[in-house]
Protein backbone atom coordinates (compact mmCIF):
# COMPACT_ATOMS: atom_id res chain seq x y z
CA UNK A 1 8.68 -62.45 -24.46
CA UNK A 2 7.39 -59.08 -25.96
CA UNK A 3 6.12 -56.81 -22.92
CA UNK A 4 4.39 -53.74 -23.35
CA UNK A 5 6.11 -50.38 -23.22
CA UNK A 6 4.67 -48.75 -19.85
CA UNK A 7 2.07 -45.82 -20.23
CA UNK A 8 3.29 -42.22 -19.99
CA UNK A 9 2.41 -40.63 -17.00
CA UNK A 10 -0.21 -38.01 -17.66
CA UNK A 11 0.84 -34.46 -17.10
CA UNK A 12 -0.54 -33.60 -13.69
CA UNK A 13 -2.97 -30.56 -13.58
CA UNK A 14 -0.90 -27.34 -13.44
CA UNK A 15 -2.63 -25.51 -10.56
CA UNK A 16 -2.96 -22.33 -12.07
CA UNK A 17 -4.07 -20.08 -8.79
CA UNK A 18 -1.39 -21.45 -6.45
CA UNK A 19 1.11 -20.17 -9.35
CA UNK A 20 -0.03 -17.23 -9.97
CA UNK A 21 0.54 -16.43 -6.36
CA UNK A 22 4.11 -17.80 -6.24
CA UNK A 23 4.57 -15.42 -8.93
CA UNK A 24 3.05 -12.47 -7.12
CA UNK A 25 5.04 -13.82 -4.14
CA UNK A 26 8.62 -13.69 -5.87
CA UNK A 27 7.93 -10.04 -6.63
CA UNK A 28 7.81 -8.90 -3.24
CA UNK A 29 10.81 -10.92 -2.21
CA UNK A 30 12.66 -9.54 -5.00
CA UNK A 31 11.89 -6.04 -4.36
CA UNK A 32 13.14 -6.60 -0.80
CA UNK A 33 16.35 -8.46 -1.42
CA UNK A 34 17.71 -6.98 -4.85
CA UNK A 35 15.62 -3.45 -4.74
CA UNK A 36 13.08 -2.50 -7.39
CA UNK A 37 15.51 -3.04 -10.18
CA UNK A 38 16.14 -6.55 -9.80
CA UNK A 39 12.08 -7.53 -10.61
CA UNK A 40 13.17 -8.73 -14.10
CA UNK A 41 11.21 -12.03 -16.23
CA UNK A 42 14.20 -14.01 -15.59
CA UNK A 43 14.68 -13.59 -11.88
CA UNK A 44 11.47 -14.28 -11.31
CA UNK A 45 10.99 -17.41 -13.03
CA UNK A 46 13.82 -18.52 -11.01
CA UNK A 47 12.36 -16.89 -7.95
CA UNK A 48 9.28 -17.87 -8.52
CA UNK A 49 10.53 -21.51 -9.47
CA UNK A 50 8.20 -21.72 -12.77
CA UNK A 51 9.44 -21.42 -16.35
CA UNK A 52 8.91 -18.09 -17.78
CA UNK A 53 6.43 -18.63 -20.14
CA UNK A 54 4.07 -19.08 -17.56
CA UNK A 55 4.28 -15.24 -16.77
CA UNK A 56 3.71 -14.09 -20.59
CA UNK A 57 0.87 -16.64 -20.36
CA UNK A 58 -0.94 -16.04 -17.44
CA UNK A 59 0.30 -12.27 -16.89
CA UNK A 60 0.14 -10.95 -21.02
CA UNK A 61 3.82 -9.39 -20.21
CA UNK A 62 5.94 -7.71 -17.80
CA UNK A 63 3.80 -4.88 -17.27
CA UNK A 64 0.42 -7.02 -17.13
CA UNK A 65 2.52 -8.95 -13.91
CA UNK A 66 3.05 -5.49 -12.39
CA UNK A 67 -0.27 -4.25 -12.82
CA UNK A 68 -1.87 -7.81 -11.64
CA UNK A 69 1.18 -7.04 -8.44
CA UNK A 70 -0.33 -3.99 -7.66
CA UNK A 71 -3.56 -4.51 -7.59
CA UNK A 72 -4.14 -8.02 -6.06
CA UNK A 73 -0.93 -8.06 -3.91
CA UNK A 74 -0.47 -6.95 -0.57
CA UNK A 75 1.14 -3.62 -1.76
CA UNK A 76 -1.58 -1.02 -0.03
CA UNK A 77 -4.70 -1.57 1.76
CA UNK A 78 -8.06 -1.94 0.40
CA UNK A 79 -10.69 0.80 0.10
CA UNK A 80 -13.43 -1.81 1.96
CA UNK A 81 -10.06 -2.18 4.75
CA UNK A 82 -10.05 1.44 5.32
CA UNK A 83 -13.81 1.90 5.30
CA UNK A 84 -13.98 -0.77 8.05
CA UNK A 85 -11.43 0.87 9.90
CA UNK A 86 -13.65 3.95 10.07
CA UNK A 87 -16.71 2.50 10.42
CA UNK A 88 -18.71 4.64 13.44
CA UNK A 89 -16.66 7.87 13.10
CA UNK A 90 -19.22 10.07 14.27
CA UNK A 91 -17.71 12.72 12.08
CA UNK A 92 -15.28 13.71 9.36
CA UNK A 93 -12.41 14.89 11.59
CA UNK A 94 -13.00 11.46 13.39
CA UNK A 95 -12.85 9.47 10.70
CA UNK A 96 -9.79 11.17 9.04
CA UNK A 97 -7.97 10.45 12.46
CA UNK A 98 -8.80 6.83 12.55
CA UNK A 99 -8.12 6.21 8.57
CA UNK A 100 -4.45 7.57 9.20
CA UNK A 101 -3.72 5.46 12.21
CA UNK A 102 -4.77 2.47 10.53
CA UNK A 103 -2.85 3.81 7.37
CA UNK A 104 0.03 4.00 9.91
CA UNK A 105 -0.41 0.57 11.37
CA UNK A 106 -0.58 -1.01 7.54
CA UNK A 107 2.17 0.77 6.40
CA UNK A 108 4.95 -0.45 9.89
CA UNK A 109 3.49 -4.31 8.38
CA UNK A 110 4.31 -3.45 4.92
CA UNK A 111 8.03 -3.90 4.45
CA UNK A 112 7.71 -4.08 0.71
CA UNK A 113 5.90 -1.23 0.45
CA UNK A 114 8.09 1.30 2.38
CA UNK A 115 10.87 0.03 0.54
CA UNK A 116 9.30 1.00 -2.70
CA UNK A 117 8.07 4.35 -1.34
CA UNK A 118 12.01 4.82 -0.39
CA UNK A 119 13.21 4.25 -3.58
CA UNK A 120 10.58 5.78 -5.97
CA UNK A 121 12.04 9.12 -6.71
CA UNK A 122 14.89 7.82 -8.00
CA UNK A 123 13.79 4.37 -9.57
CA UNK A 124 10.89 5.13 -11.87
CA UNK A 125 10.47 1.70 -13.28
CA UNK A 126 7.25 0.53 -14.29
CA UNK A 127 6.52 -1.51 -11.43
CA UNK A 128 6.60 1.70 -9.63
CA UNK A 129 4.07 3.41 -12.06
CA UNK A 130 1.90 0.73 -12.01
CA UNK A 131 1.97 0.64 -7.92
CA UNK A 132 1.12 4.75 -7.93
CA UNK A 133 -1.62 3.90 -9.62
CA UNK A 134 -3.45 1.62 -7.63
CA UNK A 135 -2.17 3.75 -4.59
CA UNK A 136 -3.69 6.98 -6.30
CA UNK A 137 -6.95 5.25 -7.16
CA UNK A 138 -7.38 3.86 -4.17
CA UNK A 139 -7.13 7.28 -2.20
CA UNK A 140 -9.44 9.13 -4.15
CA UNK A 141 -11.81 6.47 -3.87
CA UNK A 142 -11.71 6.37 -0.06
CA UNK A 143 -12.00 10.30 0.23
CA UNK A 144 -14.77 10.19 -1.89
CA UNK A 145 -17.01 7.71 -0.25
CA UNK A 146 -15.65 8.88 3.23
CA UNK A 147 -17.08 12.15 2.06
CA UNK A 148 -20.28 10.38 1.03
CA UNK A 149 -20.40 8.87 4.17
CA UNK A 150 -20.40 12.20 6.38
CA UNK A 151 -21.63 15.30 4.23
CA UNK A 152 -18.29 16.25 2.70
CA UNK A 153 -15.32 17.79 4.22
CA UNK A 154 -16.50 21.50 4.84
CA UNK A 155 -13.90 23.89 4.12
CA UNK A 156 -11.46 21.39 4.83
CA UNK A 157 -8.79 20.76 1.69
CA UNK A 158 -8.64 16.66 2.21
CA UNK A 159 -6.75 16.41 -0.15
CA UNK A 160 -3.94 18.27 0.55
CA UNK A 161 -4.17 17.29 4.31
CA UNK A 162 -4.68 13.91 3.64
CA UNK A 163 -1.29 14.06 1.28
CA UNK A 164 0.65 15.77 3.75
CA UNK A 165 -0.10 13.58 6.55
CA UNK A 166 0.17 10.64 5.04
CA UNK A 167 3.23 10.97 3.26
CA UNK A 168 4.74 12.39 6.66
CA UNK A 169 3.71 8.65 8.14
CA UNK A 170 5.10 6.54 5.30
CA UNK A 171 8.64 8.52 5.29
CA UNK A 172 8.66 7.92 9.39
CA UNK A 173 7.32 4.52 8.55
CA UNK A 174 10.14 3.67 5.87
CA UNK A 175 12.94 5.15 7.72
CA UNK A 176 11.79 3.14 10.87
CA UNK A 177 13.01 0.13 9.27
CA UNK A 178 16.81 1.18 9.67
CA UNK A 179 16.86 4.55 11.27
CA UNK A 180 15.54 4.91 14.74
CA UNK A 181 14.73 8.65 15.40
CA UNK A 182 13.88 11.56 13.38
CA UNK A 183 14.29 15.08 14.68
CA UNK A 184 14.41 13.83 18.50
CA UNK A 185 11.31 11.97 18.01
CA UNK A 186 11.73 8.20 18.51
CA UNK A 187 10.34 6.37 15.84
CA UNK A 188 10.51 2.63 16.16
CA UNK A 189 7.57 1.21 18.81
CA UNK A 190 4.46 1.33 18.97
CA UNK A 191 4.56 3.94 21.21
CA UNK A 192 6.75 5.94 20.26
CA UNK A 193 4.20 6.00 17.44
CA UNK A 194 1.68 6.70 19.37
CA UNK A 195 3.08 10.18 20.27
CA UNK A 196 3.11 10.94 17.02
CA UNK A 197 0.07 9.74 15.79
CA UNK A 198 -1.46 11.59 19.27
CA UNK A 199 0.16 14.83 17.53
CA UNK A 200 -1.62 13.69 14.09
CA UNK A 201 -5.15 13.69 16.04
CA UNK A 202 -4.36 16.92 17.14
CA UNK A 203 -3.52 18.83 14.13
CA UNK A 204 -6.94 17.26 12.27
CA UNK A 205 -8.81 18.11 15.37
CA UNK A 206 -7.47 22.04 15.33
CA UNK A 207 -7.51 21.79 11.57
CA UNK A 208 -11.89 21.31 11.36
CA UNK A 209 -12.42 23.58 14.18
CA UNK A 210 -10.98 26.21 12.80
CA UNK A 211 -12.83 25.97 9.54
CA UNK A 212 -16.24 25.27 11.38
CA UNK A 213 -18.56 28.18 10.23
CA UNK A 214 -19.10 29.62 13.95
CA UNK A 215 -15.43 29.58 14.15
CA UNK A 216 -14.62 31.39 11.13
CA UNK A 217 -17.52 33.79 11.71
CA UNK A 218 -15.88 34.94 15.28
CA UNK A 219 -13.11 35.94 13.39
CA UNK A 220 -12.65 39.94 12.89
C-alpha cells in the first residue's frame, strides 16, 4: 500500500519585533558580563540565541545594531522623560534642580549605562561612539527646549554647569556600584544621595542668584 509522504510543516512566522529586542537585550547583558569589548556578531547571536544573519538583516551591520542600541534601548533617558520630570518648575534654576535628580535617579537604575560611562575613556569602541551620540543629542535637545520653556538661562552657562554636574552624578553613580564612599561622603542609599543631591540644589540655587541682574548690579 503506497501512502503519501506527510506535508512539510510550514515555517512558522519569524516574529520579527520580539527578535529584534532579544537582540537589543543580549547587548546589555554582554556589556555587563564581558565589558564593552565582548559585544561582538558572534557572541551575540549566541547571546541573543538567533543566527547571525538575522543581525546583518534586520540591523544593516555591526554599527547599524549599535546605533539601533543606542537609540531605542534603555541606555539614557528620553528628552519627553526629562521634560515630564520638570514639568511645573516655576523657573529655570527649578527646573535644572529637578532634571538632575531625576538624571540621578535614572542613572543608580542604569547598571549598563554606568558601566559604559566607567569604561569609555579607555575603550573607544564604536558602541561607545554611537552611545555619545545619542547621549549628546539628547542633552542639547533638553537644554534647548528647557530654555524654550522658561525664557533662556540668563547669564547662566548651562552648559558648562549642566556638564559639570552631571558628570559629577554619573562618576558617584558608577562608582556606587562597587565602591561605597567617596571623599567621606557615603554614596550608596538613597539618602546618602540625598545629601548630595541637597548640596546639588544648593550650588544651582547660589549659582542663578548670583547672576540675577539686581544681584550683579549691587556689586561694586
Amino acid at each position: 500500500m503506497v501512502t503519501k509522504a506527510a506535508a512539510k510543516p510550514k515555517p512558522r512566522p519569524r516574529d520579527r519585533a520580539k527578535t529584534e529586542t532579544a537582540i537589543l537585550d543580549a547587548v546589555s547583558r554582554l556589556i555587563l558580563r564581558d565589558g564593552l569589548s565582548g559585544v561582538g556578531i558572534n557572541a551575540l547571536a549566541r547571546e541573543a540565541g538567533v543566527d547571525k544573519v538575522l543581525i546583518y538583516r534586520y540591523f544593516g551591520d555591526l554599527d547599524g545594531l549599535y546605533r539601533a542600541y543606542a537609540e531605542h534601548g534603555d541606555f539614557w533617558w528620553s528628552v519627553e522623560e526629562m521634560l515630564s520630570a520638570t514639568e511645573g518648575a516655576p523657573n529655570a534654576a527649578e527646573a535644572l534642580k529637578r532634571g538632575l535628580r531625576h538624571h540621578a535617579a535614572a542613572m543608580r537604575q542604569r547598571p549598563v549605562t554606568l558601566a559604559v560611562i566607567a569604561a569609555e575613556p579607555a575603550n573607544r569602541t564604536p558602541l561607545v561612539v554611537a552611545l555619545e551620540e545619542v547621549r549628546e543629542k539628547r542633552s542639547i535637545e533638553l537644554m534647548k527646549q528647557e530654555a524654550a520653556r522658561h525664557g533662556g538661562w540668563g547669564d547662566v552657562d548651562i552648559a558648562a554647569v549642566t556638564a559639570l554636574l552631571a558628570a559629577a552624578i554619573d562618576y558617584l553613580a558608577a562608582r556606587a556600584l562597587k565602591i561605597r564612599v567617596y571623599g567621606g561622603v557615603e554614596i550608596k542609599t538613597d539618602k546618602n544621595w540625598e545629601r548630595v543631591l541637597a548640596a546639588v540644589d544648593a550650588m544651582i540655587d547660589g549659582l542663578f542668584a548670583a547672576s540675577a541682574p539686581e544681584t550683579r548690579s549691587r556689586k561694586p
